[in-house]
PDB file of N, CA and C in Angstrom:
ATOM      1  N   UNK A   1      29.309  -5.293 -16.478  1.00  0.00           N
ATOM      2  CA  UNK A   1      29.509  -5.047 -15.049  1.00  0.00           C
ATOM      3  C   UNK A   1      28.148  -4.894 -14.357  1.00  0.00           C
ATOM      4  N   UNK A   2      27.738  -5.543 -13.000  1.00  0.00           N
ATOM      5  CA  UNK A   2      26.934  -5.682 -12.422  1.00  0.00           C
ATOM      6  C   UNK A   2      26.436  -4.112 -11.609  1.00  0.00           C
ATOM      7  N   UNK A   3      25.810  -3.919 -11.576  1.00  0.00           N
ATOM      8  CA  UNK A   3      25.198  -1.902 -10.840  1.00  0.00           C
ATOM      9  C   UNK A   3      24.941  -2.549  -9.369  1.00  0.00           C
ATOM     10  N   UNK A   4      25.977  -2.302  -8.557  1.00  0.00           N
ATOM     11  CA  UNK A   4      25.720  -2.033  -7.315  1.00  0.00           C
ATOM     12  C   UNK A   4      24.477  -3.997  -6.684  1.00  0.00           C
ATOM     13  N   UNK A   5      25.746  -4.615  -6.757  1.00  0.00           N
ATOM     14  CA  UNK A   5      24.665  -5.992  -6.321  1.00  0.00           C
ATOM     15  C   UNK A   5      24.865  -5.853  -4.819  1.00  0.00           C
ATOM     16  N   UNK A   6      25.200  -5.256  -4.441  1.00  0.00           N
ATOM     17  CA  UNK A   6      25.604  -5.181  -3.009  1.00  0.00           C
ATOM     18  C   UNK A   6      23.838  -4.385  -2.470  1.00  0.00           C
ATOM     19  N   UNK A   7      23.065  -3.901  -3.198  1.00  0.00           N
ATOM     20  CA  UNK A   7      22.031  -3.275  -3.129  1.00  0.00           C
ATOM     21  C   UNK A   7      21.401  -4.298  -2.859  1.00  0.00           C
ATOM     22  N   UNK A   8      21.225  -5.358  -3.909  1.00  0.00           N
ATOM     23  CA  UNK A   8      20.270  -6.021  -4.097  1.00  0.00           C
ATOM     24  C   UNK A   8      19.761  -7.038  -3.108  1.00  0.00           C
ATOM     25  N   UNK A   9      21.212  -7.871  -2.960  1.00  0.00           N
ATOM     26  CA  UNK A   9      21.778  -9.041  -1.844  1.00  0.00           C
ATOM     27  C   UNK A   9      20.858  -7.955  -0.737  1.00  0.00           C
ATOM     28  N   UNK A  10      21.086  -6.700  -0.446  1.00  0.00           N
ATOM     29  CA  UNK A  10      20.422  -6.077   0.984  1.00  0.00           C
ATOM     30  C   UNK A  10      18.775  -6.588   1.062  1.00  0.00           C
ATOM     31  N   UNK A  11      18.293  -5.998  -0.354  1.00  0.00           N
ATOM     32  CA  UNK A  11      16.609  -6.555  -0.550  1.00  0.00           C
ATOM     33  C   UNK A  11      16.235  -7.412  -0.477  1.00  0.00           C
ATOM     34  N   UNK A  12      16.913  -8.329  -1.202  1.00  0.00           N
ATOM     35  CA  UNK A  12      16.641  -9.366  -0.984  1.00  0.00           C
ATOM     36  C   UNK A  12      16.568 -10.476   0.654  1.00  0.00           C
ATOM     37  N   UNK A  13      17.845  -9.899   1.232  1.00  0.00           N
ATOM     38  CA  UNK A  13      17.654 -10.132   2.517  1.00  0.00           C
ATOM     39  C   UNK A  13      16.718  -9.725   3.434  1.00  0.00           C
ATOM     40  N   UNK A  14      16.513  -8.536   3.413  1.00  0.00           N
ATOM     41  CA  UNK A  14      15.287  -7.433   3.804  1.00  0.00           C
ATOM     42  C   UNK A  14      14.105  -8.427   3.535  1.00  0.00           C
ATOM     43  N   UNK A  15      13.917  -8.816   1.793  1.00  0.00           N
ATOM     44  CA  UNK A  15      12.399  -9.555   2.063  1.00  0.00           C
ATOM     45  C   UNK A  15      12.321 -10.537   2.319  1.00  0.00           C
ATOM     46  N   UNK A  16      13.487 -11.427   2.747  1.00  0.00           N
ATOM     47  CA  UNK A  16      13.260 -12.724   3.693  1.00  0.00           C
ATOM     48  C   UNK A  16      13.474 -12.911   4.717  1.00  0.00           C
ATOM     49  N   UNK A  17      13.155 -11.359   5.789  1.00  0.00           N
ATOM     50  CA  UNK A  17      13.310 -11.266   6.833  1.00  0.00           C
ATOM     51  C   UNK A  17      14.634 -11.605   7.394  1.00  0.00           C
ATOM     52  N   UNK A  18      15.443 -11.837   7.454  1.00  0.00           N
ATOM     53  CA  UNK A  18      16.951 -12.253   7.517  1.00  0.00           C
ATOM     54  C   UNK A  18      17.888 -10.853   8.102  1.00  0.00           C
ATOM     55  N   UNK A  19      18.038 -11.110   9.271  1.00  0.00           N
ATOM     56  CA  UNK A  19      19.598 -10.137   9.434  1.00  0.00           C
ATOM     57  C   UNK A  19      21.126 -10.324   9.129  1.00  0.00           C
ATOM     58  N   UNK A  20      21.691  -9.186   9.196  1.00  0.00           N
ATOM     59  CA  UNK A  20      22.602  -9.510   8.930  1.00  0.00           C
ATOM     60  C   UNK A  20      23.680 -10.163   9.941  1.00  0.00           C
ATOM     61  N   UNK A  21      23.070 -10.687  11.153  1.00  0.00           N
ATOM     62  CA  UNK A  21      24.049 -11.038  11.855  1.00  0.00           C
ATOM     63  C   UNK A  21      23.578 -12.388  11.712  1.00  0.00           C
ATOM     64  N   UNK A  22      22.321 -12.807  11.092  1.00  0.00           N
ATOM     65  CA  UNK A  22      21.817 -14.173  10.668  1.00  0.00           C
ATOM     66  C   UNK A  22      23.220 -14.518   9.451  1.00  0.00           C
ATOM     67  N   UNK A  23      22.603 -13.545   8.455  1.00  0.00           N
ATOM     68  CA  UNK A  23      23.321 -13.913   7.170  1.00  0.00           C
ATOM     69  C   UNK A  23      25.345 -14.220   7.362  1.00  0.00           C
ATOM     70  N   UNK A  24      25.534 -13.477   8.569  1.00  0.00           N
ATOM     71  CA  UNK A  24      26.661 -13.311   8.836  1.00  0.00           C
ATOM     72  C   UNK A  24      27.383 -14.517   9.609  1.00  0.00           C
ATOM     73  N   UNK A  25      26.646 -15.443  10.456  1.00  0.00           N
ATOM     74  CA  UNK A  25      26.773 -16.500  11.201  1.00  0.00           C
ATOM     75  C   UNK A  25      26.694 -17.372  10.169  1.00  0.00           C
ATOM     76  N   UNK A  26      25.502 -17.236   8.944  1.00  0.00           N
ATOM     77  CA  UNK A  26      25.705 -18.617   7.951  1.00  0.00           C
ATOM     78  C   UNK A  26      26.824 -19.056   7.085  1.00  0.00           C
ATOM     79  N   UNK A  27      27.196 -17.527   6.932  1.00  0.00           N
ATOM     80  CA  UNK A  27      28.457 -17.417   5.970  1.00  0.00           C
ATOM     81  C   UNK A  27      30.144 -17.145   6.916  1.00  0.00           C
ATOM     82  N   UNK A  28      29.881 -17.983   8.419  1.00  0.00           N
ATOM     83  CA  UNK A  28      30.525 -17.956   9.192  1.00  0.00           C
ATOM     84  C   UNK A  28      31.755 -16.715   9.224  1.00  0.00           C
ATOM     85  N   UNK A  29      31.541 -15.313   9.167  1.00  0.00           N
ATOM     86  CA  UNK A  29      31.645 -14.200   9.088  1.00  0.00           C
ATOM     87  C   UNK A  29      31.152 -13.389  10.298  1.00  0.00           C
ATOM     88  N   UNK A  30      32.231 -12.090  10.115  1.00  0.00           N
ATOM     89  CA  UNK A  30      31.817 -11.146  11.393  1.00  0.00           C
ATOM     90  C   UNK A  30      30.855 -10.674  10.989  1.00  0.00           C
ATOM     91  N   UNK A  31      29.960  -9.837  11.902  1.00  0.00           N
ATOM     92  CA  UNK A  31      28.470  -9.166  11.353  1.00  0.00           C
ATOM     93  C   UNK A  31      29.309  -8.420  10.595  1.00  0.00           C
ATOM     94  N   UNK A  32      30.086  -7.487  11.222  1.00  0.00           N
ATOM     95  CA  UNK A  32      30.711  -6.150  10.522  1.00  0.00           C
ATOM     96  C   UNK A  32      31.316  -6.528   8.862  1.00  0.00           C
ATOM     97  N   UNK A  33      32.119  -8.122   8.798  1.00  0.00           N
ATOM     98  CA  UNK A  33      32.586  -7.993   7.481  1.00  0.00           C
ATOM     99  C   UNK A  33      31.579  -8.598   6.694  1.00  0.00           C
ATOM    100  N   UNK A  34      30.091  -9.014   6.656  1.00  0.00           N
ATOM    101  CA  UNK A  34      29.449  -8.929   6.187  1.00  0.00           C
ATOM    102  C   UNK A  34      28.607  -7.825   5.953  1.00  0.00           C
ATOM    103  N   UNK A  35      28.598  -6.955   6.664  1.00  0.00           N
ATOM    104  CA  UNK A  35      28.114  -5.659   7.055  1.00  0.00           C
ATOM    105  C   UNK A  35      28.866  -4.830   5.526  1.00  0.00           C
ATOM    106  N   UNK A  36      30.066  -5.141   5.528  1.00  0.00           N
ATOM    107  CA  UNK A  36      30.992  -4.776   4.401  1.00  0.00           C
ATOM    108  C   UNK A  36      30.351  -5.225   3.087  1.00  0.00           C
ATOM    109  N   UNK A  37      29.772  -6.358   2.851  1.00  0.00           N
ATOM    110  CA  UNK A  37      30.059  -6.905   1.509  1.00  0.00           C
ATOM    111  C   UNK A  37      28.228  -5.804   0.973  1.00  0.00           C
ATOM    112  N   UNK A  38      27.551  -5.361   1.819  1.00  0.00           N
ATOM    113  CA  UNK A  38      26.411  -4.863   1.369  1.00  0.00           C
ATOM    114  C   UNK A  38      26.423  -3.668   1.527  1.00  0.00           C
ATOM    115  N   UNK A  39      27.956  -3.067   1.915  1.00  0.00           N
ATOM    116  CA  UNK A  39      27.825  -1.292   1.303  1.00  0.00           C
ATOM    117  C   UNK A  39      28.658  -1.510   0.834  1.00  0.00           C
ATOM    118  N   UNK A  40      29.308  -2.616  -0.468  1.00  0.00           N
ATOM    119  CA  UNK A  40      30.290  -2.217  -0.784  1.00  0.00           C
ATOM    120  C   UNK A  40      31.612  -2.351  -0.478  1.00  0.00           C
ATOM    121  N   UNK A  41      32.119  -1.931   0.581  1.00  0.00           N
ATOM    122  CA  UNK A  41      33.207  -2.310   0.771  1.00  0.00           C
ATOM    123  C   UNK A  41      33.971  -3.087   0.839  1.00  0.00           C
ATOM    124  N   UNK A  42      33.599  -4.245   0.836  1.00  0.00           N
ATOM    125  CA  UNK A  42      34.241  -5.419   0.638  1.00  0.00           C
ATOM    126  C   UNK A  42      33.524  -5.983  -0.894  1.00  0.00           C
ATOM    127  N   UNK A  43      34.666  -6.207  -2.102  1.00  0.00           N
ATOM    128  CA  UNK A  43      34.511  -6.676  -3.592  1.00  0.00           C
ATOM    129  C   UNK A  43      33.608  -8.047  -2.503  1.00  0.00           C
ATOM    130  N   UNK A  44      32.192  -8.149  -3.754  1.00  0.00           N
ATOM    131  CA  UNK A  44      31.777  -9.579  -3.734  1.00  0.00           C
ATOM    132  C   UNK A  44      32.318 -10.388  -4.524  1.00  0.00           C
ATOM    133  N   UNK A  45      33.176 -11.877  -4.499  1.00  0.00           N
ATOM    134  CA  UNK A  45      33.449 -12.641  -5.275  1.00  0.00           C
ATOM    135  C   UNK A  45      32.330 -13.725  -5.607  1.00  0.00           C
ATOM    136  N   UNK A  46      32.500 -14.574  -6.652  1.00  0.00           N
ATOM    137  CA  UNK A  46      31.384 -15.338  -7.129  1.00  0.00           C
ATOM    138  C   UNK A  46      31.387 -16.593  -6.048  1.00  0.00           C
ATOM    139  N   UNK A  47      32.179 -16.718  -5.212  1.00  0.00           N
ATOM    140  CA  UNK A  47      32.056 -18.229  -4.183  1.00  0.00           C
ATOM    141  C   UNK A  47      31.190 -17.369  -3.142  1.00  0.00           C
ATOM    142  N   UNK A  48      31.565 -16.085  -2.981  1.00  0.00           N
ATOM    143  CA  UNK A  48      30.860 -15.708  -1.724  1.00  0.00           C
ATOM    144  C   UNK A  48      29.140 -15.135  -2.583  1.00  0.00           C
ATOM    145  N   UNK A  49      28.919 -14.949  -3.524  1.00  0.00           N
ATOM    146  CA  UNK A  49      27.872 -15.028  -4.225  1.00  0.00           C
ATOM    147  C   UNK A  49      26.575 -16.147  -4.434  1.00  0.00           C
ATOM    148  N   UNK A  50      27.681 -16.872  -4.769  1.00  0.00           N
ATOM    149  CA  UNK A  50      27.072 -18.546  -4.357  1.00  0.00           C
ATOM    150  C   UNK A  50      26.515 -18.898  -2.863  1.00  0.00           C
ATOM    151  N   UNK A  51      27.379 -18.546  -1.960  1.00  0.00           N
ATOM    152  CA  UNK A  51      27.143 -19.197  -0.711  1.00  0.00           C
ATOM    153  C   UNK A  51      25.818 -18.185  -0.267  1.00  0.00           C
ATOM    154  N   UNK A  52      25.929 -16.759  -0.546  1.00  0.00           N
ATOM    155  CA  UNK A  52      25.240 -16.067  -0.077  1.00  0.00           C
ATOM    156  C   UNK A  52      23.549 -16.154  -1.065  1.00  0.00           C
ATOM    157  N   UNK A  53      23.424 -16.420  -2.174  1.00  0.00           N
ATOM    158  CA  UNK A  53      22.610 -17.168  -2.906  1.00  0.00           C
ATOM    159  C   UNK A  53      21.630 -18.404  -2.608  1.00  0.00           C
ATOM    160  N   UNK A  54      22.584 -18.917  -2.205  1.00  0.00           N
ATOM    161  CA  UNK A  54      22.012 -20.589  -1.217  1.00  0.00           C
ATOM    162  C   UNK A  54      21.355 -20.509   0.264  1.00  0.00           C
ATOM    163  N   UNK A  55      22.090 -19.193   0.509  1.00  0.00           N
ATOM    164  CA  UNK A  55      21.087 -18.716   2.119  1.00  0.00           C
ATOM    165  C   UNK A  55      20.083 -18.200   1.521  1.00  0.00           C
ATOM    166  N   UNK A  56      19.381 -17.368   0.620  1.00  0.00           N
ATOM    167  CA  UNK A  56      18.655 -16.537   0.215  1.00  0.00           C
ATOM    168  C   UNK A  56      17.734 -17.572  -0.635  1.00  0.00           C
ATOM    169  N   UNK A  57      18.532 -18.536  -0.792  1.00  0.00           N
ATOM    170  CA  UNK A  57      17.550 -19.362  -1.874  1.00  0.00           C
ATOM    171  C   UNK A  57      16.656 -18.664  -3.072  1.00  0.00           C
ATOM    172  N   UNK A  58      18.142 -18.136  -3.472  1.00  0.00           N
ATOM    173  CA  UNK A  58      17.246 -17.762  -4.868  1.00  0.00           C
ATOM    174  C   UNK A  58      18.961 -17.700  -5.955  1.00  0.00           C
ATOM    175  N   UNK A  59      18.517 -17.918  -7.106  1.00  0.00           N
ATOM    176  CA  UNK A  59      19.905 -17.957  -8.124  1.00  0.00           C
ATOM    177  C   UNK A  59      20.687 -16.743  -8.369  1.00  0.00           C
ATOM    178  N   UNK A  60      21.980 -17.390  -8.209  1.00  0.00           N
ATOM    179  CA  UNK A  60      22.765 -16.033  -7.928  1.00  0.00           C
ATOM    180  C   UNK A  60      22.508 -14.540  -9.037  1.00  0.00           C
ATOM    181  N   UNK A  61      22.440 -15.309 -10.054  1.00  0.00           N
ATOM    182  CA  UNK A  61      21.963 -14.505 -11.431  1.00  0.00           C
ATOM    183  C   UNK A  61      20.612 -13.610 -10.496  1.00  0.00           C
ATOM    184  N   UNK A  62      19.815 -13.922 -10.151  1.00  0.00           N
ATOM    185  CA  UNK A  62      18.767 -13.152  -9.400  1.00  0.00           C
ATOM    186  C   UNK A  62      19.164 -12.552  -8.537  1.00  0.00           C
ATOM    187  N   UNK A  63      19.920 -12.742  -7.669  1.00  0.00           N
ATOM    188  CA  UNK A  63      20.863 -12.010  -6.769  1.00  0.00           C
ATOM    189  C   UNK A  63      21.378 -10.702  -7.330  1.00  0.00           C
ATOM    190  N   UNK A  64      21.778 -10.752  -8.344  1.00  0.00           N
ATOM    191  CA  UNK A  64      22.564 -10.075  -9.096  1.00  0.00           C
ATOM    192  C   UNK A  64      21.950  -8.816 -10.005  1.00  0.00           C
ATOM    193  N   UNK A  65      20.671  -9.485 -10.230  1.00  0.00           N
ATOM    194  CA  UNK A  65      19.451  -8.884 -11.240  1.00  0.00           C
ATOM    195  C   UNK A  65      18.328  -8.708 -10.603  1.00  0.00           C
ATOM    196  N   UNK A  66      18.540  -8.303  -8.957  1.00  0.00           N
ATOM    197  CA  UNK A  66      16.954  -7.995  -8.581  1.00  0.00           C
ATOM    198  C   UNK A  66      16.333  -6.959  -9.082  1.00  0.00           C
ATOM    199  N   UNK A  67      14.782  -7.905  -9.596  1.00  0.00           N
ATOM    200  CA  UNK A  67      13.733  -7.471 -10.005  1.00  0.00           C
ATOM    201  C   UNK A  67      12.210  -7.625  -8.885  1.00  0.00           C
ATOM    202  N   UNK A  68      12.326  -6.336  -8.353  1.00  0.00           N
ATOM    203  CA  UNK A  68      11.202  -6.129  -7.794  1.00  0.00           C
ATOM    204  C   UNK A  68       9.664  -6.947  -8.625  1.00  0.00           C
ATOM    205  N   UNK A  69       9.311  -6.733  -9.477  1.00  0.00           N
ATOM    206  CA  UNK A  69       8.023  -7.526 -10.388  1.00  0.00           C
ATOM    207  C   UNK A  69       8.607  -8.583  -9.974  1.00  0.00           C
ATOM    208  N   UNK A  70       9.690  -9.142 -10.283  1.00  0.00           N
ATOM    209  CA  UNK A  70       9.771 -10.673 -10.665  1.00  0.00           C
ATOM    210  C   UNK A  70       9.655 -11.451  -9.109  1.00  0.00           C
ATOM    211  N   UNK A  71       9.834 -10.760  -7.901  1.00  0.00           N
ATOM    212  CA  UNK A  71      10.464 -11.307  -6.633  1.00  0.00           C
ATOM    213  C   UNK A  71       8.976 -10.844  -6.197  1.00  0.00           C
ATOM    214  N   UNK A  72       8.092 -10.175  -6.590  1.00  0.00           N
ATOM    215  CA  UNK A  72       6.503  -9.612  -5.876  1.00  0.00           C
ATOM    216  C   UNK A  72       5.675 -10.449  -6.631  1.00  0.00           C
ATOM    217  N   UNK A  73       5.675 -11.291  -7.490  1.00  0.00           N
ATOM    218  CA  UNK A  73       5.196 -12.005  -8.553  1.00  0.00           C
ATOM    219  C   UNK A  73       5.482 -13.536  -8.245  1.00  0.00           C
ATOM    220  N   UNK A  74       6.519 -14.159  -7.565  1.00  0.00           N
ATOM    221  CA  UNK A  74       6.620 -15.284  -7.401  1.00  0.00           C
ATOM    222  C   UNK A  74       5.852 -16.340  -6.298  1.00  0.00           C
ATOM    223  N   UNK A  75       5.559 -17.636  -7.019  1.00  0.00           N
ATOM    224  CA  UNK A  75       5.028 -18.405  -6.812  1.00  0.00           C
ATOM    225  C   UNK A  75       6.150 -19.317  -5.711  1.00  0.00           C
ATOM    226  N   UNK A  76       5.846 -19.960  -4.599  1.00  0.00           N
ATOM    227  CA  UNK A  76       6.713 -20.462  -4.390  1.00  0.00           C
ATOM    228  C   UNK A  76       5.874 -22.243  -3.693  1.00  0.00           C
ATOM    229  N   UNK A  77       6.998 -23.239  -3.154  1.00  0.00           N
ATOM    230  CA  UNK A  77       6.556 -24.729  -3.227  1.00  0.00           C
ATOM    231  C   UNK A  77       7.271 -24.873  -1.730  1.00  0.00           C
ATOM    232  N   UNK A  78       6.826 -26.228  -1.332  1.00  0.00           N
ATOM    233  CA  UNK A  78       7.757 -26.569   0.026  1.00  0.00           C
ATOM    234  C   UNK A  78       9.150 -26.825  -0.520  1.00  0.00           C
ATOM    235  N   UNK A  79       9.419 -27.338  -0.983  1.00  0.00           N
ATOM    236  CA  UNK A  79      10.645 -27.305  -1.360  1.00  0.00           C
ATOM    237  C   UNK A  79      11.678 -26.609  -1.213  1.00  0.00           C
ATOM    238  N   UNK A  80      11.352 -25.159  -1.441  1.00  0.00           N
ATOM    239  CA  UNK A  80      11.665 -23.467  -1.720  1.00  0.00           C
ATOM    240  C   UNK A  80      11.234 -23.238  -2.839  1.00  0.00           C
ATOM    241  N   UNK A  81      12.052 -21.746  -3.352  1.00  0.00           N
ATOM    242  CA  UNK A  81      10.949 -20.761  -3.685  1.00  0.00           C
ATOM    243  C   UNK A  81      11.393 -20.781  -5.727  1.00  0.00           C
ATOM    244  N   UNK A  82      10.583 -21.296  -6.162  1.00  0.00           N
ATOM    245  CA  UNK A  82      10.356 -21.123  -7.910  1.00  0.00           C
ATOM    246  C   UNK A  82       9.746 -20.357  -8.345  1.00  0.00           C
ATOM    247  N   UNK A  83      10.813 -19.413  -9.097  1.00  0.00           N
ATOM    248  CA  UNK A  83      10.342 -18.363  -9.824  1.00  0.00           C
ATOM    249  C   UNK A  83       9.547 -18.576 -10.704  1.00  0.00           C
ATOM    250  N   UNK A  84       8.483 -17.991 -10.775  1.00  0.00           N
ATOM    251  CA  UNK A  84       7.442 -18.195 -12.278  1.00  0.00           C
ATOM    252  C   UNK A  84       6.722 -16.773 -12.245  1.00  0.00           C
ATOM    253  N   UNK A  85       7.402 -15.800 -12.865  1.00  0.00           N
ATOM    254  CA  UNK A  85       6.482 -14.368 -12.932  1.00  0.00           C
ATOM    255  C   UNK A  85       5.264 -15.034 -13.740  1.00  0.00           C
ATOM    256  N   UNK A  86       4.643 -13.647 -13.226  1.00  0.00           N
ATOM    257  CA  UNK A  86       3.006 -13.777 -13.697  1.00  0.00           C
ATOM    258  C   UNK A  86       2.892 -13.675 -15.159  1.00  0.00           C
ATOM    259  N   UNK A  87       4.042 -12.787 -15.882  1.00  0.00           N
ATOM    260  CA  UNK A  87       3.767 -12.727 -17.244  1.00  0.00           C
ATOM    261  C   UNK A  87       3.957 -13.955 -17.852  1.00  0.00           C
ATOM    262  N   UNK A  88       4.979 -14.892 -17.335  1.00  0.00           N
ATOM    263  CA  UNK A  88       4.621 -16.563 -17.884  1.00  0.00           C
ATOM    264  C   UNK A  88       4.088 -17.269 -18.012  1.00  0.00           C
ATOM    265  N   UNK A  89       2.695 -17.065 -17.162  1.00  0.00           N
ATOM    266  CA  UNK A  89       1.473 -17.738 -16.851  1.00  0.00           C
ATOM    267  C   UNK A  89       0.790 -17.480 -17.928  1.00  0.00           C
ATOM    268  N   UNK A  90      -0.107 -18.135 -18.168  1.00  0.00           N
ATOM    269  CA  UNK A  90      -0.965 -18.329 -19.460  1.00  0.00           C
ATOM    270  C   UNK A  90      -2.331 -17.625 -18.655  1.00  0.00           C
ATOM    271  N   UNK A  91      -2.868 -16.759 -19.507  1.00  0.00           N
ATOM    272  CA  UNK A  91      -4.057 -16.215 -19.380  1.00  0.00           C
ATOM    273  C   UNK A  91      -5.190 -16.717 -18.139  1.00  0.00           C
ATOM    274  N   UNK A  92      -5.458 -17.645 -19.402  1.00  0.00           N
ATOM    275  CA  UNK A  92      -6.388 -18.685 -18.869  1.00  0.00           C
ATOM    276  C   UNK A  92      -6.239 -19.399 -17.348  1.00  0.00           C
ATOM    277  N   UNK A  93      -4.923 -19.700 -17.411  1.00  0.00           N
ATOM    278  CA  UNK A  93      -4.413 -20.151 -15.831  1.00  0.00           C
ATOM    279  C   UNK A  93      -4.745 -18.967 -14.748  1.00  0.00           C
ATOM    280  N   UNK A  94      -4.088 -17.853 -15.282  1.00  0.00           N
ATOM    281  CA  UNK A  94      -4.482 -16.730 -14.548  1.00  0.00           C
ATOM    282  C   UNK A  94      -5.737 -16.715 -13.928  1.00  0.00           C
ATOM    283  N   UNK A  95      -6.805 -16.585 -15.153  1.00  0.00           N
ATOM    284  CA  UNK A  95      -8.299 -16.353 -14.910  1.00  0.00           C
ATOM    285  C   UNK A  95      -8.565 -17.271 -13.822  1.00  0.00           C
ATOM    286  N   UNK A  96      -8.189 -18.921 -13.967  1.00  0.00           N
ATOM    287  CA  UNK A  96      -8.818 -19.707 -13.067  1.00  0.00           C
ATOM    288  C   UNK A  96      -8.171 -19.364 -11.471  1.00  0.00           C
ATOM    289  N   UNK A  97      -7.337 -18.892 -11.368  1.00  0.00           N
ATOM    290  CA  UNK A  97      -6.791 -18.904  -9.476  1.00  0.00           C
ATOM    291  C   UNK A  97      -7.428 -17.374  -9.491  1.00  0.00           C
ATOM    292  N   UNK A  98      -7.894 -16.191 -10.226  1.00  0.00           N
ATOM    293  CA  UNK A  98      -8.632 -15.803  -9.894  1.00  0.00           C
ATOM    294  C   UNK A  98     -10.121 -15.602  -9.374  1.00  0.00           C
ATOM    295  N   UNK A  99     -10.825 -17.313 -10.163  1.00  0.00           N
ATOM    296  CA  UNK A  99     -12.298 -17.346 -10.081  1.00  0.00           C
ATOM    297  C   UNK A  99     -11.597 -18.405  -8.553  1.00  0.00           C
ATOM    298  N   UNK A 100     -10.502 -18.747  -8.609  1.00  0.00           N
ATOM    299  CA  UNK A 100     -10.601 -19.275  -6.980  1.00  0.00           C
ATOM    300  C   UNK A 100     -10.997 -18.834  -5.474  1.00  0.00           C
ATOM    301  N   UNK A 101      -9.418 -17.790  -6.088  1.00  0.00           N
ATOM    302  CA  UNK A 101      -9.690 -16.956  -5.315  1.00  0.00           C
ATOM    303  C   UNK A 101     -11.038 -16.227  -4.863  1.00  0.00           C
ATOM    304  N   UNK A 102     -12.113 -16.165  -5.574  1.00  0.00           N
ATOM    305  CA  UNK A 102     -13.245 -15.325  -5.369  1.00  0.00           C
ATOM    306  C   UNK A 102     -14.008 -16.579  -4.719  1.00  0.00           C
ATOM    307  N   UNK A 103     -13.931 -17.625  -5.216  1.00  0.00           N
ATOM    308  CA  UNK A 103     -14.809 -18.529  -4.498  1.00  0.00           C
ATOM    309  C   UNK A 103     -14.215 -18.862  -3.062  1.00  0.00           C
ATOM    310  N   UNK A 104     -12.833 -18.702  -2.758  1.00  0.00           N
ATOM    311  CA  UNK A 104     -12.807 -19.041  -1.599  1.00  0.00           C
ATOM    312  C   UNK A 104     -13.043 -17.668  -0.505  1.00  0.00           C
ATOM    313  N   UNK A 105     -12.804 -16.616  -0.585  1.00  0.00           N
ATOM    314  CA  UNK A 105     -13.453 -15.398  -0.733  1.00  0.00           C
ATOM    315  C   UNK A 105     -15.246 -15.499  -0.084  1.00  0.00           C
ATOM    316  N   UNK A 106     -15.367 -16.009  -0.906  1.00  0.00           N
ATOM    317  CA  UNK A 106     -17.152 -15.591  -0.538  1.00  0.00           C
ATOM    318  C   UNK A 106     -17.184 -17.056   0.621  1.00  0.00           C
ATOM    319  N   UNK A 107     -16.328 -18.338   0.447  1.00  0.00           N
ATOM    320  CA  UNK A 107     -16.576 -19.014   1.746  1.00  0.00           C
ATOM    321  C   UNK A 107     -16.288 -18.424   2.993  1.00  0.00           C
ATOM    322  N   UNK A 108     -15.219 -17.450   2.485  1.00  0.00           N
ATOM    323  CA  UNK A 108     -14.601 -17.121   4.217  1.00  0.00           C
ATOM    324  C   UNK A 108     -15.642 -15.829   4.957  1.00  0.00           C
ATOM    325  N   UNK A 109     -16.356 -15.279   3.773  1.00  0.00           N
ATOM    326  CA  UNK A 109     -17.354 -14.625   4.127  1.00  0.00           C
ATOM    327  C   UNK A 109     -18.495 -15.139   4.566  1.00  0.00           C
ATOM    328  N   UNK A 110     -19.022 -16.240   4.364  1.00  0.00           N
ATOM    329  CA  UNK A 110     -19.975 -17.353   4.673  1.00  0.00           C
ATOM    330  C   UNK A 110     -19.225 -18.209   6.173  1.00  0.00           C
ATOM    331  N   UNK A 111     -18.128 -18.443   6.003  1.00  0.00           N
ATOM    332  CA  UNK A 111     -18.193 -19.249   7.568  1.00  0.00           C
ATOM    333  C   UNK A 111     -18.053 -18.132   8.257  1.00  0.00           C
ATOM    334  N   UNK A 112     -17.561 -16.971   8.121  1.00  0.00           N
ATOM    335  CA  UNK A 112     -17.632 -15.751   9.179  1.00  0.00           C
ATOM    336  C   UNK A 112     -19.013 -15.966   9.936  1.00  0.00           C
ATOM    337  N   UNK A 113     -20.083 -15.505   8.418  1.00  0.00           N
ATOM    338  CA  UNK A 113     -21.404 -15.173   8.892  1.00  0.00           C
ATOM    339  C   UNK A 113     -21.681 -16.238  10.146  1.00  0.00           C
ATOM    340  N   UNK A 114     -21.200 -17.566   9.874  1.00  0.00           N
ATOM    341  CA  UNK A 114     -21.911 -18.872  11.004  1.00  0.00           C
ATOM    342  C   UNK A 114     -21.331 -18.719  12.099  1.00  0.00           C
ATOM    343  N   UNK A 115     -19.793 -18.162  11.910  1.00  0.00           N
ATOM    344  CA  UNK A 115     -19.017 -17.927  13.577  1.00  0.00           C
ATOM    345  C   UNK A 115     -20.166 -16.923  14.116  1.00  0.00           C
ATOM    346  N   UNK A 116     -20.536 -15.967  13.762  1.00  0.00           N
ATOM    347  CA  UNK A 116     -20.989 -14.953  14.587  1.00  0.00           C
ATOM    348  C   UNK A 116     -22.471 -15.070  15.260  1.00  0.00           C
TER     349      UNK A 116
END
């Protein structure tokens, strides 16, 4: 049994900026009975899981299993958003978007210096 996904679906909405009268118009729903399905009161079924999944663009299983690390950790593409936590990343990969990061870093500190 799932702990309270009605929590999660909220965070998750929360971090993609999304209201619920957004989420509520997509899933052609009253605000209020969507308002329902995230305290609870209204059982989530797996079609309305799905649909509400596909607005959120992320897999319902994640929906279901929010993980703060895993959702503060993700990489994402134009496409939308692919999960790849950081612990999957290979070291080495790591190291290099860090020596990027520093090099682009010291440019933005360098064209500063020329704006001014």
């Amino acid at each position: 049994m799932i702990d309270h996904p009605e929590i999660k679906i909220k965070q998750l909405r929360e971090l993609k900026n999304f209201t619920q009268e957004y989420m509520a118009q997509q899933l052609g729903l009253t605000t209020r009975a969507y308002s329902k399905i995230e305290t609870g009161e209204t059982q989530l079924t797996i079609n309305r899981l799905n649909e509400i999944s596909k607005i959120l663009n992320v897999d319902p299983i994640e929906a279901l299993g929010f993980d703060h690390q895993n959702i503060f950790n993700n990489y994402g593409t134009q496409e939308g958003n692919i999960a790849v936590s950081q612990s999957l990343l290979p070291d080495k990969l790591i190291e290099q978007y860090e020596k990027r990061i520093q090099q682009l870093e010291s440019e933005v500190i360098f064209l500063r210096a020329l704006v001014k």
